[in-house]
Protein backbone atom coordinates (compact mmCIF):
# COMPACT_ATOMS: atom_id res chain seq x y z
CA UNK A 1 7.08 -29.91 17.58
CA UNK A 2 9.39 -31.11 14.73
CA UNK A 3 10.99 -27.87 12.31
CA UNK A 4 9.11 -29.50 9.52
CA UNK A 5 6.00 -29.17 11.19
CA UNK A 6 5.92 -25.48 12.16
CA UNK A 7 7.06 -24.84 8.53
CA UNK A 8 3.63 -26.16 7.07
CA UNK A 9 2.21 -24.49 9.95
CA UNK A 10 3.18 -21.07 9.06
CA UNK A 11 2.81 -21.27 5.23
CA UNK A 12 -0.63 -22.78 6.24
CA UNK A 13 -1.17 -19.34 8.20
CA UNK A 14 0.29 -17.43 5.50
CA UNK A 15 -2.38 -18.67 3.23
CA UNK A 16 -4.71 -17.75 5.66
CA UNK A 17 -3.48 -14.29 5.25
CA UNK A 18 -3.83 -14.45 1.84
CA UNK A 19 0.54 -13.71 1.23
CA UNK A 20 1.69 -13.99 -1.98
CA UNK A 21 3.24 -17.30 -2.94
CA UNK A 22 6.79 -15.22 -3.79
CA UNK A 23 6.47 -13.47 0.09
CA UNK A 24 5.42 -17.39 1.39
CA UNK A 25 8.48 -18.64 -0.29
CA UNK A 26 10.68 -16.26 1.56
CA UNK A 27 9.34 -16.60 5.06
CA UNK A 28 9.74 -20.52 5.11
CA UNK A 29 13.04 -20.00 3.51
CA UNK A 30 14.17 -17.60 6.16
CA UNK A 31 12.51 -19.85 8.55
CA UNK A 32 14.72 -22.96 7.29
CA UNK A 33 17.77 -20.94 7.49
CA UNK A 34 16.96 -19.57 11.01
CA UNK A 35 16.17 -23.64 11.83
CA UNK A 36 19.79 -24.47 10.32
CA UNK A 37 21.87 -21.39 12.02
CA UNK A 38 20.55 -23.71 15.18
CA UNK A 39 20.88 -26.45 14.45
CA UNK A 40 22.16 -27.56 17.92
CA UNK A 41 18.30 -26.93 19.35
CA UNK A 42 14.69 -28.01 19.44
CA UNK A 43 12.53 -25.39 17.79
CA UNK A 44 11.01 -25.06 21.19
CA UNK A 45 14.46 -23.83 22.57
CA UNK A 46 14.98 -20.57 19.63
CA UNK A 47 13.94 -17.83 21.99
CA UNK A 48 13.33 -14.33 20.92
CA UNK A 49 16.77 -13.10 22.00
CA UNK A 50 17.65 -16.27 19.75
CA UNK A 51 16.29 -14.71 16.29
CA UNK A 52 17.34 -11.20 17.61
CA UNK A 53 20.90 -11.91 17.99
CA UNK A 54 20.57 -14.55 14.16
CA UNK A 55 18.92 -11.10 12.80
CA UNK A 56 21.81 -8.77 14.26
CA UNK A 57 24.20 -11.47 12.97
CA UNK A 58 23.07 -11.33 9.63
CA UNK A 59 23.14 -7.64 9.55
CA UNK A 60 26.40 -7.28 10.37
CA UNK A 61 27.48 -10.44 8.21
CA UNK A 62 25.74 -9.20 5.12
CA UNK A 63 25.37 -5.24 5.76
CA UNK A 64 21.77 -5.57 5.06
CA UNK A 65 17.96 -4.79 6.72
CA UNK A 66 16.05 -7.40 8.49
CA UNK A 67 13.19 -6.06 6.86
C-alpha cells in the first residue's frame, strides 16, 4: 500500500472516531513525518521497533513527550 493511501485511510478512521479536525491534522502530519524519517522503506517495512526507536529519536532530539 502506497504512504498516500494509508494517510486517507487513517484520517478516514479518524472521522470515524469522530477526532477533531485540529487532532486529525496532527496525526497525518506526524504520520507524513514518520513516512519521510524513512524514507528508504515501503510503509509495509516501518515495524513497531521502527516508530519506537523514530519516537525515542525525537525525544531525545527535541527533549519532548511522545504524547
Amino acid at each position: 500500500m502506497h504512504f498516500s493511501n494509508l494517510i486517507v485511510d487513517l484520517v478516514k478512521q479518524l472521522k470515524i472516531e469522530n477526532k477533531s479536525q485540529k487532532t486529525i491534522k496532527l496525526y497525518k502530519n506526524n504520520l507524513i513525518r514518520l513516512f519521510v524519517y524513512y524514507h528508504y522503506k515501503y510503509a509495509k517495512e516501518i515495524t513497531v521497533d521502527d516508530v519506537r526507536d523514530y519516537i525515542l529519536e525525537l525525544k531525545e532530539k527535541y527533549n519532548r513527550s511522545a504524547s
